[in-house]
C-alpha atoms as a PDB file:
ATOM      1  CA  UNK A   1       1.377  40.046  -0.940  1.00  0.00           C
ATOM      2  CA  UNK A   2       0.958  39.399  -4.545  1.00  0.00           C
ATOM      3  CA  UNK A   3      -0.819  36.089  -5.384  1.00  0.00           C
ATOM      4  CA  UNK A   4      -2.033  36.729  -9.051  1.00  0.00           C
ATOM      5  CA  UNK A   5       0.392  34.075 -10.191  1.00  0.00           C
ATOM      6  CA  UNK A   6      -1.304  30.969  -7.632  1.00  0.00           C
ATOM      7  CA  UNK A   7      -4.609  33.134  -8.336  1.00  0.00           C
ATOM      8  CA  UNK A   8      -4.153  32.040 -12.050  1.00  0.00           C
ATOM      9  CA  UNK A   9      -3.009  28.531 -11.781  1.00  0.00           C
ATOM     10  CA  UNK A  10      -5.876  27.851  -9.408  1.00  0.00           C
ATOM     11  CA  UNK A  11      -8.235  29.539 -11.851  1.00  0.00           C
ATOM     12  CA  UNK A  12      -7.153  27.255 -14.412  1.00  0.00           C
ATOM     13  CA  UNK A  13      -7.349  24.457 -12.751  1.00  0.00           C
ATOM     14  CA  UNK A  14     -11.118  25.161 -12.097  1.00  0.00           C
ATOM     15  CA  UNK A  15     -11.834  25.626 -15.587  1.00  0.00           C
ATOM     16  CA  UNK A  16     -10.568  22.706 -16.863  1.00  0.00           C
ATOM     17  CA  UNK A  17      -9.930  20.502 -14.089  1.00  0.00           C
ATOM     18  CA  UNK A  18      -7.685  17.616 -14.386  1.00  0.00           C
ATOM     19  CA  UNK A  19      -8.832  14.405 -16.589  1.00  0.00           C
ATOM     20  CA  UNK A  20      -7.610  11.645 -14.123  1.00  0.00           C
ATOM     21  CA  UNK A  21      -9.573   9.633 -11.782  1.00  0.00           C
ATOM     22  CA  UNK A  22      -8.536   8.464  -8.177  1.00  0.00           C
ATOM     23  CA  UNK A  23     -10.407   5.845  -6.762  1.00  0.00           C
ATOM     24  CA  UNK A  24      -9.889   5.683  -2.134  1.00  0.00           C
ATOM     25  CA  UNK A  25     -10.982   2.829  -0.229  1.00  0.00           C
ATOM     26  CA  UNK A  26     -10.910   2.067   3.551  1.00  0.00           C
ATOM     27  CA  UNK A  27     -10.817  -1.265   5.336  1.00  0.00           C
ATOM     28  CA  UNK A  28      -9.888  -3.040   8.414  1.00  0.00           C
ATOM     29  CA  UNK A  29      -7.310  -6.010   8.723  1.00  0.00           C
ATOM     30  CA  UNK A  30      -7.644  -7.600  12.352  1.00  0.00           C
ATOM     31  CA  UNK A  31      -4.442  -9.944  13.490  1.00  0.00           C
ATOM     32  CA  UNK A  32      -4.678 -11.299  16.998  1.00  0.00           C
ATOM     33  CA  UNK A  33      -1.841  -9.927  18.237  1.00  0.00           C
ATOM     34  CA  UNK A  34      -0.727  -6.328  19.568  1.00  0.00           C
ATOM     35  CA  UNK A  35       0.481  -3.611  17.765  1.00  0.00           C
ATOM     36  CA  UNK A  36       4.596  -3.860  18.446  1.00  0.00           C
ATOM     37  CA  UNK A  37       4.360  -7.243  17.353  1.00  0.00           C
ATOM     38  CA  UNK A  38       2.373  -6.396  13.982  1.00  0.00           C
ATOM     39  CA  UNK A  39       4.258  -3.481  12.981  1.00  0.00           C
ATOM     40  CA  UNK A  40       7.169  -4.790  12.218  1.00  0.00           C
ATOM     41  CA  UNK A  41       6.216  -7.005   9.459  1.00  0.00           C
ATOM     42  CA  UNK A  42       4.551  -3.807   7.717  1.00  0.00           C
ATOM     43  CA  UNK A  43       8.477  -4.019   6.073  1.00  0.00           C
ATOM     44  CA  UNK A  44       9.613  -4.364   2.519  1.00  0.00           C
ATOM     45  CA  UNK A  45      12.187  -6.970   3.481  1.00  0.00           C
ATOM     46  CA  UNK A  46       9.375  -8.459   6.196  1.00  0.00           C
ATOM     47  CA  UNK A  47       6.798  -8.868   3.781  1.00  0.00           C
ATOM     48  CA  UNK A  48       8.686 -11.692   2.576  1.00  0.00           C
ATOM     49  CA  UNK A  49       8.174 -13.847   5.516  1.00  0.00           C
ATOM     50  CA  UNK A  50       4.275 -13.323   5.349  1.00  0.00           C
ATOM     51  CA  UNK A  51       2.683 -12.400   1.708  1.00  0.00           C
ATOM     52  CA  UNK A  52       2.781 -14.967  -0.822  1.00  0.00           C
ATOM     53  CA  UNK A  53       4.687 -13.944  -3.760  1.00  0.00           C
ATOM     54  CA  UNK A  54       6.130 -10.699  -2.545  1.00  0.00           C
ATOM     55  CA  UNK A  55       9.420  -9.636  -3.567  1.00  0.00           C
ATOM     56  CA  UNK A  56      11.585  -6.264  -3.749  1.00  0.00           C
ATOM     57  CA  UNK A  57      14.813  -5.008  -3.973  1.00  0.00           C
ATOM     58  CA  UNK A  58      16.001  -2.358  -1.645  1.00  0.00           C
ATOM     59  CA  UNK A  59      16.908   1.003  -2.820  1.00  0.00           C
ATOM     60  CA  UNK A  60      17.863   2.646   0.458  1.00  0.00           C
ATOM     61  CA  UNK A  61      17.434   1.703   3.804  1.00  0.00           C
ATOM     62  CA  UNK A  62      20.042   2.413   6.731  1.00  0.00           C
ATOM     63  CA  UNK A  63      18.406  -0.563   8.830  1.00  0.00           C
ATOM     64  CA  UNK A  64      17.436  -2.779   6.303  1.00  0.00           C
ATOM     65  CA  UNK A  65      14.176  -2.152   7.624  1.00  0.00           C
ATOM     66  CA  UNK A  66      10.950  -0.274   6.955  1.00  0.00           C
ATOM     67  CA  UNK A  67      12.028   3.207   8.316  1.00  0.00           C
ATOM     68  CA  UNK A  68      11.008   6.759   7.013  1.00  0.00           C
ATOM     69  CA  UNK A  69      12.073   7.498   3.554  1.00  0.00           C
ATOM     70  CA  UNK A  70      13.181   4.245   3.043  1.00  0.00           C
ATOM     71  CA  UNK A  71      13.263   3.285  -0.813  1.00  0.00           C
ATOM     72  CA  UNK A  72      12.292   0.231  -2.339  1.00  0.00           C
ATOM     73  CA  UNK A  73      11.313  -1.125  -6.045  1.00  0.00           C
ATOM     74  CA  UNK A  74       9.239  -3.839  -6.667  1.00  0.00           C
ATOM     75  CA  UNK A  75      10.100  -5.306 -10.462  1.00  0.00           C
ATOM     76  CA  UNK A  76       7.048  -7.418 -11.470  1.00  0.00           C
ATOM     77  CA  UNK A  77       7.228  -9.936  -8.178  1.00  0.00           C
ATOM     78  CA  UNK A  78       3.797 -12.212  -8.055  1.00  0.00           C
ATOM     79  CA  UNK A  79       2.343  -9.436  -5.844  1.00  0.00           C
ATOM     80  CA  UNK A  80       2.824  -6.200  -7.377  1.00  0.00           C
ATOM     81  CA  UNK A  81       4.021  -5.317 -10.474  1.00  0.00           C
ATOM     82  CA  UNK A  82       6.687  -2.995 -10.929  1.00  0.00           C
ATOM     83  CA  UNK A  83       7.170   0.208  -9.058  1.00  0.00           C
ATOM     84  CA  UNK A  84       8.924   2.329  -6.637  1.00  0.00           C
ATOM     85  CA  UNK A  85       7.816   2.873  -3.343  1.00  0.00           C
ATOM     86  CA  UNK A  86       8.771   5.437  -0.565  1.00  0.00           C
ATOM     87  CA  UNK A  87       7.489   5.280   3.361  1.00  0.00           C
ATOM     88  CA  UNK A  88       6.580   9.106   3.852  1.00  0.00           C
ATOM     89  CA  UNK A  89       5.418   8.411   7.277  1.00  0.00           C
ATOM     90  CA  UNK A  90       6.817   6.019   9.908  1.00  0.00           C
ATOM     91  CA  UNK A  91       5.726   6.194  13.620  1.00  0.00           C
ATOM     92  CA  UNK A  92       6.457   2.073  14.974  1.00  0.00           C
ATOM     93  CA  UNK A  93       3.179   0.498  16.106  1.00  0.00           C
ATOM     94  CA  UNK A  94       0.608   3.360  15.193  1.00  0.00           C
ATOM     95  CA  UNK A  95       1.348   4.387  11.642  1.00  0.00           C
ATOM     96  CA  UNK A  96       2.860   4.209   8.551  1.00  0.00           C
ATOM     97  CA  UNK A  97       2.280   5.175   4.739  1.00  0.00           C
ATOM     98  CA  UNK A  98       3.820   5.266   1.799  1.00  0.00           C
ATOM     99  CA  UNK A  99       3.800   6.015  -1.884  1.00  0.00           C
ATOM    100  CA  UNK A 100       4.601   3.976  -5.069  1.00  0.00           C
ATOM    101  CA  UNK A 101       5.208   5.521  -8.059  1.00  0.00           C
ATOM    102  CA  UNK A 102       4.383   3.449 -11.517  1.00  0.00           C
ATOM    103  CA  UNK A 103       4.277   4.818 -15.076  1.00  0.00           C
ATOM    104  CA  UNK A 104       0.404   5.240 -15.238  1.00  0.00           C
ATOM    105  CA  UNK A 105      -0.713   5.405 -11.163  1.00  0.00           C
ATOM    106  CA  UNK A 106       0.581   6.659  -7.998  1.00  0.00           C
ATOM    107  CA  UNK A 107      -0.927   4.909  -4.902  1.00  0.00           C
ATOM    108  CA  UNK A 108      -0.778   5.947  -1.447  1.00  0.00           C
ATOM    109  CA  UNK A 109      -1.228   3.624   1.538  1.00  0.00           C
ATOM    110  CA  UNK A 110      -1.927   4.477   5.116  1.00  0.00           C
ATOM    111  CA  UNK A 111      -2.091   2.076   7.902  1.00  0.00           C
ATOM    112  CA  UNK A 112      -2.894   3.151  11.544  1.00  0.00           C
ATOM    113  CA  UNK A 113      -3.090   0.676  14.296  1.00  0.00           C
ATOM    114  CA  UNK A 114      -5.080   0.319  17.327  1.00  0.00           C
ATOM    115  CA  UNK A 115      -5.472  -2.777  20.012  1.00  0.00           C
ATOM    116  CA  UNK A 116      -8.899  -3.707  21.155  1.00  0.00           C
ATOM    117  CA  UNK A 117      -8.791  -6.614  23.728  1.00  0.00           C
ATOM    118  CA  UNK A 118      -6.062  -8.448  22.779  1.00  0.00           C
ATOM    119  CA  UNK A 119      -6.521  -7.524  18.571  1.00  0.00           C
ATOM    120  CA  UNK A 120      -4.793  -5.290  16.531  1.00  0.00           C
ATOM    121  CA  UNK A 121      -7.085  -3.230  14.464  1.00  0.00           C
ATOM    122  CA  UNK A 122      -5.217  -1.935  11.656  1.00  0.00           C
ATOM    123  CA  UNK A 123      -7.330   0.484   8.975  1.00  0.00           C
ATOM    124  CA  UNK A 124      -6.078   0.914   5.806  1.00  0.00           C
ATOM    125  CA  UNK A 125      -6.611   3.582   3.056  1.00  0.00           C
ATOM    126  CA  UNK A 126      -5.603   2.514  -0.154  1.00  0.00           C
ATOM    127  CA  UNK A 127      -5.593   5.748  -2.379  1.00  0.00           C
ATOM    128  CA  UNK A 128      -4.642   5.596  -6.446  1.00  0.00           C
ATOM    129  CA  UNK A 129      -4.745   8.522  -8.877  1.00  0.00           C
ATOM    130  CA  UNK A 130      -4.098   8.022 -12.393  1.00  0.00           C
ATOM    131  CA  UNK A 131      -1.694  10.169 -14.253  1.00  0.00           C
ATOM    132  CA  UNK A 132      -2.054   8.899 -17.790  1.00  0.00           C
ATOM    133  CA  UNK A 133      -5.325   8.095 -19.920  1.00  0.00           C
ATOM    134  CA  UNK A 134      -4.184   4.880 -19.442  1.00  0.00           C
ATOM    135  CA  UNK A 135      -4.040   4.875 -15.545  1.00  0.00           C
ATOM    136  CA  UNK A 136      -7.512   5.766 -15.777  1.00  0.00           C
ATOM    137  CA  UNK A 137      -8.275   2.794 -17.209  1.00  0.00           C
ATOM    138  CA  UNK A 138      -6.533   1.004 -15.073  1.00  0.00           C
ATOM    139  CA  UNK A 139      -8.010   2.205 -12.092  1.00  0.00           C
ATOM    140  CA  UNK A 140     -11.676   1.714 -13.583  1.00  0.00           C
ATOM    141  CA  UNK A 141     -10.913  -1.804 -14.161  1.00  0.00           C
ATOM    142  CA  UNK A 142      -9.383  -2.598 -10.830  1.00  0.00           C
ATOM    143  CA  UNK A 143     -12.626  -3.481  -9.160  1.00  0.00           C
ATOM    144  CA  UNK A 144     -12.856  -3.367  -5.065  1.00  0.00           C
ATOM    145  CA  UNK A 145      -9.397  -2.599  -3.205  1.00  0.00           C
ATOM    146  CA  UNK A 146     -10.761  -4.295   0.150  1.00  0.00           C
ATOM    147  CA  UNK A 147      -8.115  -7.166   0.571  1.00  0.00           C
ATOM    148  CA  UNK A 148      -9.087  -7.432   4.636  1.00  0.00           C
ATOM    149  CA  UNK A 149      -9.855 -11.170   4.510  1.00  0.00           C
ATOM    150  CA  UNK A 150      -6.563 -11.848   2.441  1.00  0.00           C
ATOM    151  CA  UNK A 151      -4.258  -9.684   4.722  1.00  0.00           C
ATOM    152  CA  UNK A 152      -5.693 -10.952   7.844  1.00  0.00           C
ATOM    153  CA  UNK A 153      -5.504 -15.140   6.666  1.00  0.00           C
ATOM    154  CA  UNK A 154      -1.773 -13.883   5.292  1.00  0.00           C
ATOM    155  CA  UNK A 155      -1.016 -12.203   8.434  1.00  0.00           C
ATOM    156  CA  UNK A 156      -2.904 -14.328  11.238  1.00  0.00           C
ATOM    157  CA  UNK A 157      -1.478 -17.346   9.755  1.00  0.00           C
ATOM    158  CA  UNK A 158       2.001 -15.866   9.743  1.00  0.00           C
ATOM    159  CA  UNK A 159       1.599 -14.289  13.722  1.00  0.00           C
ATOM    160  CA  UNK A 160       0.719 -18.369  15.147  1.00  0.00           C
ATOM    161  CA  UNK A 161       3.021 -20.524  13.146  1.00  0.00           C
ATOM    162  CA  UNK A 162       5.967 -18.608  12.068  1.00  0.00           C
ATOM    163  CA  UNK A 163       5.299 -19.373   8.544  1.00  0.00           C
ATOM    164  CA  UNK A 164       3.917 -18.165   5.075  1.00  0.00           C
ATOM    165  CA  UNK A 165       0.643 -19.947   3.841  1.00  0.00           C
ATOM    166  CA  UNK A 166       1.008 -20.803   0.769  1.00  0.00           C
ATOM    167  CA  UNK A 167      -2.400 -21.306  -0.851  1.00  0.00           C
ATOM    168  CA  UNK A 168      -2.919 -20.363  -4.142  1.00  0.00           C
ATOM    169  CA  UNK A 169      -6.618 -18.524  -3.876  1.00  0.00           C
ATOM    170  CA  UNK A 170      -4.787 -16.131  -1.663  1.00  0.00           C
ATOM    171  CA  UNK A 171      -2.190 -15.765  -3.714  1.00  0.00           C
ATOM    172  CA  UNK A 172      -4.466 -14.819  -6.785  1.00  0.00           C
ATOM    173  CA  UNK A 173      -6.950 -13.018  -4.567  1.00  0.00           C
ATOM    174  CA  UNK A 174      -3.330 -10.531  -3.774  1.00  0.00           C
ATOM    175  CA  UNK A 175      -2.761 -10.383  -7.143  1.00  0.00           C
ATOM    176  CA  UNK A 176      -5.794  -8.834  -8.192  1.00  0.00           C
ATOM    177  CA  UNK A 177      -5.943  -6.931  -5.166  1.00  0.00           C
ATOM    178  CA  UNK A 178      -3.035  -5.217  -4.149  1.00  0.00           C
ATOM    179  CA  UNK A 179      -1.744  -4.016  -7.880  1.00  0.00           C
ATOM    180  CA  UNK A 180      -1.592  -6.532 -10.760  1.00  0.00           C
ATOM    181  CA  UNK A 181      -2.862  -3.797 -13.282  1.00  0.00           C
ATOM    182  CA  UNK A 182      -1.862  -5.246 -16.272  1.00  0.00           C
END
């Protein structure tokens, strides 16, 4: 098998290895309630009902749901700024990731669930890479991506009354946190 070709773009690669940061971060969201009952709102059109200031359009989506390869967009809501997104991985109440694709960074969330007495323990790894000079900067300015206390008022709040808290030091605390790059 000939593999001077790969041998030569992986040669190249080591030489002069990319210019473009990523910055990974891990943290825990606890929501007193079990996993079937959390999952679901881990949902483009869901998120709505529980995280201040989201909003998206769906792209494609056969349930109207969060479902593999669903598509969504996201076009400068008070949450996120604009992007696409795409759930590569959807397994109801254990796991679920996606992508979102923006002009400077791609991120990549996982979330994997687990119930200890009565909890859901969700982890989260929140992974950007920059693909511009200026998504480096971007990322280098972001600061910490641990939103746990956030998510879990937004979310706890949401599981025992039904409803969305609205309080604006959340709200700001999600905007810095979970994308406002600009």
């Amino acid at each position: 098998m000939n593999t001077s070709r790969s041998d030569t773009i992986i040669q190249k690669n080591r030489e002069n290895p990319h210019p473009f940061l990523r910055k990974a971060q891990t943290f825990t969201v606890k929501v007193n309630t079990s996993p079937e009952k959390l999952f679901p709102l881990f949902c483009p059109s869901r998120e709505a009902d529980w995280l201040p200031g989201w909003d998206c359009s769906l792209i494609f989506s056969e349930s109207g749901y969060a479902e593999k390869l669903c598509i969504f967009a996201t076009e400068g809501s008070e949450a996120f700024e604009e992007g696409l997104w795409v759930i590569t991985k959807y397994e109801p109440s254990e796991h679920f990731e996606l992508v979102r694709f923006q002009e400077d960074v791609i991120a990549h969330l996982k979330i994997t669930l687990k119930e200890t007495g009565g909890i859901t323990v969700s982890e989260w790894t929140y992974t950007l890479t920059a693909l511009t000079i200026k998504g480096n900067s971007e990322i280098e300015n972001l600061g910490d991506l641990d939103k746990s206390q956030e998510l879990s008022k937004a979310l706890n709040h949401y599981v025992e009354t039904g409803g969305i808290l609205e309080n604006h030091s959340i709200l700001q605390k999600l905007h810095h946190k979970l994308g406002k790059h600009k």
